[in-house]
PDB file of N, CA and C in Angstrom:
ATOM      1  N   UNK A   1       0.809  -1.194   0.000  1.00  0.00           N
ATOM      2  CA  UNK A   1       0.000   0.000   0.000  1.00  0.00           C
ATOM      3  C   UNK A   1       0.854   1.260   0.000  1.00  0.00           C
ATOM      4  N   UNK A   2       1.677   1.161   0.532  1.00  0.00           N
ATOM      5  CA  UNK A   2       2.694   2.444   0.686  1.00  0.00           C
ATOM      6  C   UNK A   2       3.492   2.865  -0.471  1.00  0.00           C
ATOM      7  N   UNK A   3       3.271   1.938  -1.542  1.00  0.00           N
ATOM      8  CA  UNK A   3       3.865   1.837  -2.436  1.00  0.00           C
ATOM      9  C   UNK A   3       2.970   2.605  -3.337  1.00  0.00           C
ATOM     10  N   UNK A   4       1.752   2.731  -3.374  1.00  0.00           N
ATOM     11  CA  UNK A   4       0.904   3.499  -4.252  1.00  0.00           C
ATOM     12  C   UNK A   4       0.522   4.919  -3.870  1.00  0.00           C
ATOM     13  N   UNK A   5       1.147   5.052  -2.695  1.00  0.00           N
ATOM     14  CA  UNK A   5       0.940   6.341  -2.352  1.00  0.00           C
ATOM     15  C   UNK A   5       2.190   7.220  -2.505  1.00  0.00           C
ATOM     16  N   UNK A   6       2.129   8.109  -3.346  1.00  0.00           N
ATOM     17  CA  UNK A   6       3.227   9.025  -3.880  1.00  0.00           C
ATOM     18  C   UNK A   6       3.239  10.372  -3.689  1.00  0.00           C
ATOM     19  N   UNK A   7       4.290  11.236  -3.721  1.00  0.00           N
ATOM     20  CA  UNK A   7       4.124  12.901  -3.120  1.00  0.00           C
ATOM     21  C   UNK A   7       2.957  13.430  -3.695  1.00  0.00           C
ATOM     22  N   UNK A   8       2.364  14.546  -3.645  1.00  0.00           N
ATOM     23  CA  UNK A   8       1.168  15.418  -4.347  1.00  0.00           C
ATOM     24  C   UNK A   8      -0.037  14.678  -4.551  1.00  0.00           C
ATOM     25  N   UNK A   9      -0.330  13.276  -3.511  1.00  0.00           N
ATOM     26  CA  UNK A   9      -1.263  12.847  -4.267  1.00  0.00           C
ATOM     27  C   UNK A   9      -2.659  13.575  -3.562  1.00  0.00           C
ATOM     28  N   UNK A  10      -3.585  13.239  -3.455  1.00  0.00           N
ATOM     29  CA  UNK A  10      -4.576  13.664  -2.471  1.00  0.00           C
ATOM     30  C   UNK A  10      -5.261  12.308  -1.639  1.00  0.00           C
ATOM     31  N   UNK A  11      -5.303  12.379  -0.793  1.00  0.00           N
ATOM     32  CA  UNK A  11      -5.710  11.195   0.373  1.00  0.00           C
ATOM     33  C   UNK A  11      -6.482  11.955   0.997  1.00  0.00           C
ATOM     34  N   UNK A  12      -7.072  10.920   1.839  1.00  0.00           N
ATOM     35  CA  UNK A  12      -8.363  10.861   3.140  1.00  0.00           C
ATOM     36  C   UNK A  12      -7.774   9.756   4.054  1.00  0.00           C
ATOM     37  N   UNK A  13      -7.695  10.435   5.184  1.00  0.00           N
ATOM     38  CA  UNK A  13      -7.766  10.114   6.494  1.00  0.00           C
ATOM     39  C   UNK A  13      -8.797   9.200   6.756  1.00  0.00           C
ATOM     40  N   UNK A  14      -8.410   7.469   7.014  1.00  0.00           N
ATOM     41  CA  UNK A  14      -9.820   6.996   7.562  1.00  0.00           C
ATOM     42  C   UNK A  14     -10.047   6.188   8.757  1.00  0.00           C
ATOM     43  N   UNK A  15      -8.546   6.774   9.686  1.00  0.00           N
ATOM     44  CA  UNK A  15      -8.619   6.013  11.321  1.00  0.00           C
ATOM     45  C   UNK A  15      -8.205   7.311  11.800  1.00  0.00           C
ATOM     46  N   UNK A  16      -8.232   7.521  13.299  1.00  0.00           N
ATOM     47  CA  UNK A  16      -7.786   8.173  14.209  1.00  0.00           C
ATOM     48  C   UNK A  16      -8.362   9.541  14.775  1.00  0.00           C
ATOM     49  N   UNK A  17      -7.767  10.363  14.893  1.00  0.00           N
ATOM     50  CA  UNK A  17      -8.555  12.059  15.663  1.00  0.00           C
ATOM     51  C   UNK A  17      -8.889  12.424  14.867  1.00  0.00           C
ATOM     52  N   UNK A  18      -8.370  12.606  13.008  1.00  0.00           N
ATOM     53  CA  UNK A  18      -8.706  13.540  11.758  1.00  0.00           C
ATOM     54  C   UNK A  18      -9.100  12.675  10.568  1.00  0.00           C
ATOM     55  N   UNK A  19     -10.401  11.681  11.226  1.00  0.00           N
ATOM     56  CA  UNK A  19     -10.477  10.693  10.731  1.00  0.00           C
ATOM     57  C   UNK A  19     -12.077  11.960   9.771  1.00  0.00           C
ATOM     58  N   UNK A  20     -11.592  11.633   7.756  1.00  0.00           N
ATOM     59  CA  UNK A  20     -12.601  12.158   7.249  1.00  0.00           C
ATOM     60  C   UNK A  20     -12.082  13.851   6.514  1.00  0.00           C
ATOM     61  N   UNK A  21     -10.552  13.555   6.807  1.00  0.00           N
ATOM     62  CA  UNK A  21     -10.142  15.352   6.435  1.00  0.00           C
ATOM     63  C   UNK A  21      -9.239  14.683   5.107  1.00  0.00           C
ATOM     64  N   UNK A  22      -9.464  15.765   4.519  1.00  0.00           N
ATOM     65  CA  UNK A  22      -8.268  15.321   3.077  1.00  0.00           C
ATOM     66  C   UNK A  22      -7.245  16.349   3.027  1.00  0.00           C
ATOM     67  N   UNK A  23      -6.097  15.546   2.654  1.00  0.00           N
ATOM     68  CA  UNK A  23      -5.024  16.105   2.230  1.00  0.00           C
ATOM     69  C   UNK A  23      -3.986  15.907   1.006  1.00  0.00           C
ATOM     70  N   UNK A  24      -3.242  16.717   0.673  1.00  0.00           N
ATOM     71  CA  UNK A  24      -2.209  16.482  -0.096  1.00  0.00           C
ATOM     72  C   UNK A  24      -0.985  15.787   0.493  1.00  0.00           C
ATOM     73  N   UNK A  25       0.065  14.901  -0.131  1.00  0.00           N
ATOM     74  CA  UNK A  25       1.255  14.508   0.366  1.00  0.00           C
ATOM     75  C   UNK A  25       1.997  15.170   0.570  1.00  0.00           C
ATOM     76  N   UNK A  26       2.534  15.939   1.450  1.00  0.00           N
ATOM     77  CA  UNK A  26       3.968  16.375   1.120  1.00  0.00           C
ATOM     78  C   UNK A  26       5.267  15.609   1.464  1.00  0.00           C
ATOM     79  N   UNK A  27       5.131  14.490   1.616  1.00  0.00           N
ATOM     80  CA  UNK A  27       6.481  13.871   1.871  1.00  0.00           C
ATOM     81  C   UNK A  27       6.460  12.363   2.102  1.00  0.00           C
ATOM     82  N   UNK A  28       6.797  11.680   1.721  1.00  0.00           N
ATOM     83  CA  UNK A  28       6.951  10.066   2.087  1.00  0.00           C
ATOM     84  C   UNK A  28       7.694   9.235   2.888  1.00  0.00           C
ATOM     85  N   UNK A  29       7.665   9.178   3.904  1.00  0.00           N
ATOM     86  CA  UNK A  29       8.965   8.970   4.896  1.00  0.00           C
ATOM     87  C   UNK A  29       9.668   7.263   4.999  1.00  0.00           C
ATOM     88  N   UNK A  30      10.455   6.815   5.088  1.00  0.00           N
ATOM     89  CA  UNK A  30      10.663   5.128   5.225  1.00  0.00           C
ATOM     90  C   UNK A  30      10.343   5.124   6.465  1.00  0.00           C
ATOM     91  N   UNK A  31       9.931   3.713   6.607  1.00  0.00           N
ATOM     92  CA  UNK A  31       9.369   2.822   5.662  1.00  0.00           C
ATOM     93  C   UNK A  31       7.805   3.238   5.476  1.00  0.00           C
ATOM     94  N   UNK A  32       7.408   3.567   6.282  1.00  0.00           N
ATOM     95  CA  UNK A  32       5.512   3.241   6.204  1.00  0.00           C
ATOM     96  C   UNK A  32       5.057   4.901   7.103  1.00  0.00           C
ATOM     97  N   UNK A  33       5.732   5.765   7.202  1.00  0.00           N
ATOM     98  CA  UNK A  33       5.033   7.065   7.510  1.00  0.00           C
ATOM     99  C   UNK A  33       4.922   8.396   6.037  1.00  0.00           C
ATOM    100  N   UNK A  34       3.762   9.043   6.595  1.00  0.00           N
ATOM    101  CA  UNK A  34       4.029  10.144   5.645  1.00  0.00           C
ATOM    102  C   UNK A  34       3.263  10.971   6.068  1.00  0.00           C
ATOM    103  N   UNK A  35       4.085  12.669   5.899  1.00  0.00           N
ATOM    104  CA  UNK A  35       3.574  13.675   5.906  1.00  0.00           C
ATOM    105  C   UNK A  35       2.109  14.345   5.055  1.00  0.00           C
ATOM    106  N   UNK A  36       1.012  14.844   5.580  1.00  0.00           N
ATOM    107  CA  UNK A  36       0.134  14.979   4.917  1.00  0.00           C
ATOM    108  C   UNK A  36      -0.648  16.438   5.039  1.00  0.00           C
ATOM    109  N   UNK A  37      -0.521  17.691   4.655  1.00  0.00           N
ATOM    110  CA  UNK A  37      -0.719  18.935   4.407  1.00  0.00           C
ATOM    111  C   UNK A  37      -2.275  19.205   4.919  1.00  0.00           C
ATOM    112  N   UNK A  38      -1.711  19.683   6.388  1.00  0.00           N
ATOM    113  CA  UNK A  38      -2.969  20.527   7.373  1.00  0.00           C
ATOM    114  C   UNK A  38      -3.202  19.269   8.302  1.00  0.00           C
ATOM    115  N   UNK A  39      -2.681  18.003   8.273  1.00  0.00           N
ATOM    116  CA  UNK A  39      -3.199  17.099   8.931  1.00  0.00           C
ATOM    117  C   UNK A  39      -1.956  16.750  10.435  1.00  0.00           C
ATOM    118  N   UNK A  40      -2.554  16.247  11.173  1.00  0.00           N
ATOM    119  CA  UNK A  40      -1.803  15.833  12.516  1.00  0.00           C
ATOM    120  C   UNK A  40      -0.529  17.262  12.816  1.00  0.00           C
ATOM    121  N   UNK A  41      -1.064  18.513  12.904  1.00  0.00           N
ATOM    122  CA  UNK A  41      -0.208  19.226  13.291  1.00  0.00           C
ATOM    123  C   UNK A  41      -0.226  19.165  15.009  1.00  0.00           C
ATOM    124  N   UNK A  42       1.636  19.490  14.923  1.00  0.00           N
ATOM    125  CA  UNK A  42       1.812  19.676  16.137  1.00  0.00           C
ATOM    126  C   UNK A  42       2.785  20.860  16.457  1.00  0.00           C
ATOM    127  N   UNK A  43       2.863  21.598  17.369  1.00  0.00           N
ATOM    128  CA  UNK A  43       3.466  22.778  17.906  1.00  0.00           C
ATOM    129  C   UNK A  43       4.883  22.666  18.335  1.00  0.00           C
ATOM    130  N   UNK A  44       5.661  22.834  17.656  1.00  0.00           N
ATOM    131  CA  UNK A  44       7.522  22.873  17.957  1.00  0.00           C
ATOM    132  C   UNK A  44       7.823  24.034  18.521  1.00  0.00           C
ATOM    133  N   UNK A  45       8.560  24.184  19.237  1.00  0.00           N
ATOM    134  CA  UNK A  45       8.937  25.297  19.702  1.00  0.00           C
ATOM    135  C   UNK A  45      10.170  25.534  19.694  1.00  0.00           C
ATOM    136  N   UNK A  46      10.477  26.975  18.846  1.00  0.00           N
ATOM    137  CA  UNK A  46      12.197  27.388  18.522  1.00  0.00           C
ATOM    138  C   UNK A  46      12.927  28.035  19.460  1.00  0.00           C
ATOM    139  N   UNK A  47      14.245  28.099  19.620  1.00  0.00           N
ATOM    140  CA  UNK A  47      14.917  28.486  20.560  1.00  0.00           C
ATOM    141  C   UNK A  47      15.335  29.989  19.832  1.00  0.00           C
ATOM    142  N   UNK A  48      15.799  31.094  20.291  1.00  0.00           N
ATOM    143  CA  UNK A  48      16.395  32.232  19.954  1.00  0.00           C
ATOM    144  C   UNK A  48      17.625  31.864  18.785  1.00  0.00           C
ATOM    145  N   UNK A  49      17.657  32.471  17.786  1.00  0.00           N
ATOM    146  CA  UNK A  49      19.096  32.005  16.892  1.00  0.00           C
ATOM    147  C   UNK A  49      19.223  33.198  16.584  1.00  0.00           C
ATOM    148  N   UNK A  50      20.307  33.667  15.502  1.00  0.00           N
ATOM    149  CA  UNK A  50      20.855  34.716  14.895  1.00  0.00           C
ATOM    150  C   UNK A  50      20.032  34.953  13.789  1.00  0.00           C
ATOM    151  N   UNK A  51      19.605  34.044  13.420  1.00  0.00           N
ATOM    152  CA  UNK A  51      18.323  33.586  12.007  1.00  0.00           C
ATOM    153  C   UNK A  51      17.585  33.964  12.970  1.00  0.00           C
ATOM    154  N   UNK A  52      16.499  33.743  14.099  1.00  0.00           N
ATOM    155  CA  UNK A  52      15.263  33.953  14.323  1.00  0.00           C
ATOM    156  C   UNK A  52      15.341  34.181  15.656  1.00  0.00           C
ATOM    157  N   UNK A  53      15.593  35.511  15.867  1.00  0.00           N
ATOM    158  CA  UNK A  53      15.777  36.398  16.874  1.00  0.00           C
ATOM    159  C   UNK A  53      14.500  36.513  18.085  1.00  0.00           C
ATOM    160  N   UNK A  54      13.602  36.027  17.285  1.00  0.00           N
ATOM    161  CA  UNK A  54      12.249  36.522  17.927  1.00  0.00           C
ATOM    162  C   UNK A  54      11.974  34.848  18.540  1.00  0.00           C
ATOM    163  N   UNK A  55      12.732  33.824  17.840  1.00  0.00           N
ATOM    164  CA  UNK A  55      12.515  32.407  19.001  1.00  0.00           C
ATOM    165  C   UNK A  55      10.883  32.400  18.581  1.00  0.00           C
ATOM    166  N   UNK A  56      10.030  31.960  19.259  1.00  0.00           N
ATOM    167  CA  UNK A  56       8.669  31.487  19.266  1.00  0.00           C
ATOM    168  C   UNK A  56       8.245  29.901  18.878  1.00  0.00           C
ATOM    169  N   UNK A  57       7.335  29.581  18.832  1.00  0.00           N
ATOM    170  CA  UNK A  57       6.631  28.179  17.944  1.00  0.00           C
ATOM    171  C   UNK A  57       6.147  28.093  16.547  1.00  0.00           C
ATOM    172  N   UNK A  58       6.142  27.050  16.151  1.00  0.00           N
ATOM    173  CA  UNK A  58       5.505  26.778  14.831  1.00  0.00           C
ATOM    174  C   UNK A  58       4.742  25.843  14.720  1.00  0.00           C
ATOM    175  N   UNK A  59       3.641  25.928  13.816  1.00  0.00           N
ATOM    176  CA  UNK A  59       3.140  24.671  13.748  1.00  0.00           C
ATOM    177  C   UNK A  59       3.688  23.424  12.503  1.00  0.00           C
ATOM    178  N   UNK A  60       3.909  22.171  12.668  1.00  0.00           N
ATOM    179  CA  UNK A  60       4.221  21.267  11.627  1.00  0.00           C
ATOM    180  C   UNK A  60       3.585  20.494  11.683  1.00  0.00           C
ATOM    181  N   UNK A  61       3.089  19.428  10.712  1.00  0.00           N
ATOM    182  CA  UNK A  61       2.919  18.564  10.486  1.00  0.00           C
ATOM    183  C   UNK A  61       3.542  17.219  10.961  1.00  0.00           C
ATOM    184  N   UNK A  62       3.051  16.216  11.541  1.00  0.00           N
ATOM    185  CA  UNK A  62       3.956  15.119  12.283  1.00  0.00           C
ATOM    186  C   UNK A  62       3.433  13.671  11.361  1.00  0.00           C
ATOM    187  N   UNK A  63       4.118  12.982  10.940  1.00  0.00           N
ATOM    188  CA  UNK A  63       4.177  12.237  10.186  1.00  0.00           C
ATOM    189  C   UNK A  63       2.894  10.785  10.912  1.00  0.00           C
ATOM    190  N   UNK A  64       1.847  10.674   9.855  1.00  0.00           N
ATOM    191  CA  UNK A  64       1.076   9.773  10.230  1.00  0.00           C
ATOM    192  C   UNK A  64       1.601   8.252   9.489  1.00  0.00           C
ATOM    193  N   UNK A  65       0.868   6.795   9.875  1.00  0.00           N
ATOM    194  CA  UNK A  65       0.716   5.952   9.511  1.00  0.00           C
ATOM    195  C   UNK A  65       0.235   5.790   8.150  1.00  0.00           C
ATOM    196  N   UNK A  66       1.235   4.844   6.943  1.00  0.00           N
ATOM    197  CA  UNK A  66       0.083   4.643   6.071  1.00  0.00           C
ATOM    198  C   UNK A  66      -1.121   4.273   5.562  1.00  0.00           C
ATOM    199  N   UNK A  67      -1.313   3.184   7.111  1.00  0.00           N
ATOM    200  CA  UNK A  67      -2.305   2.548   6.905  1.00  0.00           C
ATOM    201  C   UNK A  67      -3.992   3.205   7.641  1.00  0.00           C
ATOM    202  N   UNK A  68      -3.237   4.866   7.890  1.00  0.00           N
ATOM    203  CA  UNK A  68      -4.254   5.124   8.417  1.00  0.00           C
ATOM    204  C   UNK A  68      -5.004   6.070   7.551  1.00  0.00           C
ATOM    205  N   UNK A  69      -4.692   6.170   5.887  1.00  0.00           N
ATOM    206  CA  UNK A  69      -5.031   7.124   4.748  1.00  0.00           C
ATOM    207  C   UNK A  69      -5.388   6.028   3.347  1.00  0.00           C
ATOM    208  N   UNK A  70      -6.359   6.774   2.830  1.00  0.00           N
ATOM    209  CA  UNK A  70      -6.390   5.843   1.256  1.00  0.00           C
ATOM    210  C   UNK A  70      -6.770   7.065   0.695  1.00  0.00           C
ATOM    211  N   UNK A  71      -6.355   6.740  -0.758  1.00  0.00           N
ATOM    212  CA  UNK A  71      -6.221   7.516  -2.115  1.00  0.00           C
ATOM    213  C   UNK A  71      -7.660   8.618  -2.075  1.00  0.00           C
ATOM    214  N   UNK A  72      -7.984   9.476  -2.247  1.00  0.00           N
ATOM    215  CA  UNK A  72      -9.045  10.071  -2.310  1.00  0.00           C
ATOM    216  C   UNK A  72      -9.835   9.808  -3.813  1.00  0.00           C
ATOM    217  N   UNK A  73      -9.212   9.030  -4.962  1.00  0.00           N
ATOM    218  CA  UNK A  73      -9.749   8.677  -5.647  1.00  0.00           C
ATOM    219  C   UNK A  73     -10.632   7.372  -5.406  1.00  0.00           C
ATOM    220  N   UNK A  74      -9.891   6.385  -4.901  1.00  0.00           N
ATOM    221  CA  UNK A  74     -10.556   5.195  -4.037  1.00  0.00           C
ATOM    222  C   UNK A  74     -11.457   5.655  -3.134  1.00  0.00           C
ATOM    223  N   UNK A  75     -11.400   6.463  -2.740  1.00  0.00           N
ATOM    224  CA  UNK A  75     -12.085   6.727  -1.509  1.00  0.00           C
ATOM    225  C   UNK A  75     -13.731   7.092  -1.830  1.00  0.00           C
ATOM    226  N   UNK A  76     -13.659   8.006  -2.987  1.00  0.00           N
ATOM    227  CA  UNK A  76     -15.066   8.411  -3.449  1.00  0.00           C
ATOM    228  C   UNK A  76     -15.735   7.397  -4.803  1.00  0.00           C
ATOM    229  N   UNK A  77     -14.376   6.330  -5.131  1.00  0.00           N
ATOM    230  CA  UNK A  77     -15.143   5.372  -5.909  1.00  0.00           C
ATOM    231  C   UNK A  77     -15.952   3.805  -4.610  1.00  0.00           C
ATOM    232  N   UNK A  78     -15.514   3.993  -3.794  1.00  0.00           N
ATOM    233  CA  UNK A  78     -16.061   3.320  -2.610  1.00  0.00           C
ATOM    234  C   UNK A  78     -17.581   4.010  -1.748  1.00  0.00           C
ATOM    235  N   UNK A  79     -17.579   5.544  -1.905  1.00  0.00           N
ATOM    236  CA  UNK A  79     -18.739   5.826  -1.495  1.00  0.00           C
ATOM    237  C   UNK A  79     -19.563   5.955  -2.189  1.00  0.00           C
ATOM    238  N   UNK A  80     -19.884   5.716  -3.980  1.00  0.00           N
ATOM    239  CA  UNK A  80     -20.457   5.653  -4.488  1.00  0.00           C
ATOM    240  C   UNK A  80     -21.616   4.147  -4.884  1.00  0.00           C
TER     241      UNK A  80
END
């Protein structure tokens, strides 16, 4: 399954807290995680640098399960 899922694709979420939200790929991680655009964000927090003076948090994206997303093309040929 992980194998058919490739960067830019569009998926749906269909286990867990953001179970039903769609997203784009942005990243494929080994072996079986991947990043997915607006989904499972979580809050990092930066330290002061010479680059980013002002320090503060960000929000990112934290890498979900593959088996917890299918293709959004599958997805709406299944609810039909």
């Amino acid at each position: 399954m992980a194998k058919n899922i490739k960067r830019e694709q569009e998926v749906v979420v269909i286990s867990g807290a953001h179970k039903g939200k769609r997203g784009k790929v942005l990243e494929v991680k080994a072996p079986e995680k991947i990043l997915v655009e607006g989904i499972n964000l979580i809050t990092k927090y930066e330290r002061k640098t010479q680059e980013n003076p002002e320090g503060g948090s960000v929000q990112r994206e934290a890498p979900i399960h593959y088996s917890n997303v299918i293709l959004a093309e599958r997805y709406d040929a299944k609810s039909k």
